[in-house]
N, C-alpha and C. Protein backbone atom coordinates (compact mmCIF):
# COMPACT_ATOMS: atom_id res chain seq x y z
N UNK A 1 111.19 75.83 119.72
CA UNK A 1 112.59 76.18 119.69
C UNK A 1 113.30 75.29 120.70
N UNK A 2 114.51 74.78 120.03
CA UNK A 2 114.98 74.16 121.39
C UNK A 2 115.54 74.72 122.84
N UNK A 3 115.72 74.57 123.54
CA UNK A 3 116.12 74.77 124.47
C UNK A 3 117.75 75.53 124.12
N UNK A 4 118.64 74.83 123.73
CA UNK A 4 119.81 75.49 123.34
C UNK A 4 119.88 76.33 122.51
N UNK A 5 119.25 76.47 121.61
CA UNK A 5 119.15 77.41 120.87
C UNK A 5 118.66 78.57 121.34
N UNK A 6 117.27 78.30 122.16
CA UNK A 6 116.81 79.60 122.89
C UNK A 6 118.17 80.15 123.96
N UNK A 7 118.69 79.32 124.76
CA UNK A 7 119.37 79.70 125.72
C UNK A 7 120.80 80.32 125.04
N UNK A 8 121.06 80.03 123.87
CA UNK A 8 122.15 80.90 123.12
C UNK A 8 121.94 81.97 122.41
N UNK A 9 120.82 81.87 122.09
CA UNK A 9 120.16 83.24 121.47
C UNK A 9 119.91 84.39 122.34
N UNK A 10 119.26 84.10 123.72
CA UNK A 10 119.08 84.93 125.02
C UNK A 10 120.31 85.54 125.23
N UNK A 11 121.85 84.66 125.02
CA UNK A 11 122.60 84.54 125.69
C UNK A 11 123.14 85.97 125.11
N UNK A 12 123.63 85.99 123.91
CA UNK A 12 123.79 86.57 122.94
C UNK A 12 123.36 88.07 122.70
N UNK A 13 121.42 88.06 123.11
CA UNK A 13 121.27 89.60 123.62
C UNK A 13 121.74 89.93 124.81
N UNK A 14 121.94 89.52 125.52
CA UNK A 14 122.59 89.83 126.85
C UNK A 14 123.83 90.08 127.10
N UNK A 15 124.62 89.35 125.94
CA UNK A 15 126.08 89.81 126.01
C UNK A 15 126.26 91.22 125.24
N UNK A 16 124.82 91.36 124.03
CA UNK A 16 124.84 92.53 123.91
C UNK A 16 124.48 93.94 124.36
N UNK A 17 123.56 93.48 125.47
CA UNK A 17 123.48 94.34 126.57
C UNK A 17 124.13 95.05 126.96
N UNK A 18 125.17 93.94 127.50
CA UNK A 18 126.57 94.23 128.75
C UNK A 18 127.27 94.88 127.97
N UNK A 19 127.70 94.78 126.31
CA UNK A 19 128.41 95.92 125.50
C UNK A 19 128.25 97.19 125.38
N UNK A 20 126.81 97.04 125.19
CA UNK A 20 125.90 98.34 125.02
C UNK A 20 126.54 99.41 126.60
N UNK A 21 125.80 98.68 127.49
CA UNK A 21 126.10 99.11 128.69
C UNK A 21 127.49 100.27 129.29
N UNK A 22 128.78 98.48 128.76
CA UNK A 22 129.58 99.01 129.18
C UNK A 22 130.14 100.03 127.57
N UNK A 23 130.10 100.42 126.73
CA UNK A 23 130.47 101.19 126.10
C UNK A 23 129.69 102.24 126.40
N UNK A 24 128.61 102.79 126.70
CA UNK A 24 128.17 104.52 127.20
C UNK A 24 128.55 104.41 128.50
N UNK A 25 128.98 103.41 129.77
CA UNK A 25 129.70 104.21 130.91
C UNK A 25 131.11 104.10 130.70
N UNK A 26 131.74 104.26 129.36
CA UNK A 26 133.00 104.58 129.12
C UNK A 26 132.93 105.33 127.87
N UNK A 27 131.76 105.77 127.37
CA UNK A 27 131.73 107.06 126.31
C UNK A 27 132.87 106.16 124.78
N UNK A 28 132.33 105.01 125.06
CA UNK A 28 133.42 103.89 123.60
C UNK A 28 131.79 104.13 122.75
N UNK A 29 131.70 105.09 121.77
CA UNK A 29 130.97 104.57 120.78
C UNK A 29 131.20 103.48 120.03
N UNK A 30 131.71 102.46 119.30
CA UNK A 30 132.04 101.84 118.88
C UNK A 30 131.83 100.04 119.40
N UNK A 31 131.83 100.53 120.80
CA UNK A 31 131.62 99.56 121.42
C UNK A 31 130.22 99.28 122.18
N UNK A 32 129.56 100.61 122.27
CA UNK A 32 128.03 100.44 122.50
C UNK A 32 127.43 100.15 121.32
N UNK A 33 127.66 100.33 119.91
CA UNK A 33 127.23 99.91 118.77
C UNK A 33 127.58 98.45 118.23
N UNK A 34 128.58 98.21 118.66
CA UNK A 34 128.74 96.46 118.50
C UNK A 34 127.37 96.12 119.54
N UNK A 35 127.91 96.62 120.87
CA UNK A 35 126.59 96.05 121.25
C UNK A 35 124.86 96.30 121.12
N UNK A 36 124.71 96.81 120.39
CA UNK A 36 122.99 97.22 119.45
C UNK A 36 123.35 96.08 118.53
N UNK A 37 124.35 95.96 117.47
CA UNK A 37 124.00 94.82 116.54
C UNK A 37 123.94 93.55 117.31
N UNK A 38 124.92 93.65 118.16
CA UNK A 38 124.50 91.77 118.97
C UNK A 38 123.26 91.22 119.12
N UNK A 39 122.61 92.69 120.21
CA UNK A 39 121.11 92.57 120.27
C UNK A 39 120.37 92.33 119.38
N UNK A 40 120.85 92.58 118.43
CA UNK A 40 119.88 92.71 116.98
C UNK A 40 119.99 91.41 116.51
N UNK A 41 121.35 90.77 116.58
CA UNK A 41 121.45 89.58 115.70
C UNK A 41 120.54 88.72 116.83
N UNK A 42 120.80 88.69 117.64
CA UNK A 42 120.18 87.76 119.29
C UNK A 42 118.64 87.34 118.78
N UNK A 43 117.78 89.25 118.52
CA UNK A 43 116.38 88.93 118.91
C UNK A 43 116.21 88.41 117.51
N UNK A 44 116.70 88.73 116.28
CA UNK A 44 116.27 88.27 115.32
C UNK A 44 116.31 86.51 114.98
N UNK A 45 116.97 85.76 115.68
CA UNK A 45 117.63 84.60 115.83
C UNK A 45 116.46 83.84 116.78
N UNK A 46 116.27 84.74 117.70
CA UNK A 46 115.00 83.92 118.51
C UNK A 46 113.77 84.21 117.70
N UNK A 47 113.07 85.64 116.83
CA UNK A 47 112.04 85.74 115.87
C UNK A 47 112.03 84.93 115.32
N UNK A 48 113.51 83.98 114.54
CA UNK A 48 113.19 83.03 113.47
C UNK A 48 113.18 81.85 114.31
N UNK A 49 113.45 81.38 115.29
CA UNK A 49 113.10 80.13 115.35
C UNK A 49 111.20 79.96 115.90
N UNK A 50 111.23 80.95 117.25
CA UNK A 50 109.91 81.39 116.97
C UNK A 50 109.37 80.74 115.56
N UNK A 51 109.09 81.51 114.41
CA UNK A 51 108.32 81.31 113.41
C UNK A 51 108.51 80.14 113.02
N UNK A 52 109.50 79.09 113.11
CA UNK A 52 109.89 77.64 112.89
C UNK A 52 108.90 76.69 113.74
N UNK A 53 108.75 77.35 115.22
CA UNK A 53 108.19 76.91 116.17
C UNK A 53 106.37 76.56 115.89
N UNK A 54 106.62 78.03 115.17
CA UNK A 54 104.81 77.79 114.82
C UNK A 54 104.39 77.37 113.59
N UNK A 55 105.15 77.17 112.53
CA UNK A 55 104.54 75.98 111.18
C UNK A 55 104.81 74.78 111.70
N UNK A 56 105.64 74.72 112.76
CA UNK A 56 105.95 72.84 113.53
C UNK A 56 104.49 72.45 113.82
N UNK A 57 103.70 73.53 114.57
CA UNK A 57 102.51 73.01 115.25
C UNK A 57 101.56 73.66 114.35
């Protein structure tokens, strides 16, 4: 995986973290659930390059 790609993909669960986060210490459902799909899109984005990574080698 490249480097940028990993580091935008990381980036990405982490921003969905901080959604997650900050929407249950402000009781925003809506906004802790944006942040679960971020996460979701994030790890699934690093799974696939992952698997790219390993038919390369």
């Amino acid at each position: 995986m490249s480097a940028g790609k990993k580091a935008k993909n990381a980036a990405q669960t982490a921003k969905g973290k901080a959604k997650e986060a900050t929407g249950k210490a402000v009781g925003n459902e809506s906004l802790e659930m944006q942040g679960r799909v971020e996460q979701a899109k994030g790890d699934a984005k690093q799974a696939g390059e992952k698997a790219k990574d390993a038919f390369k080698h």
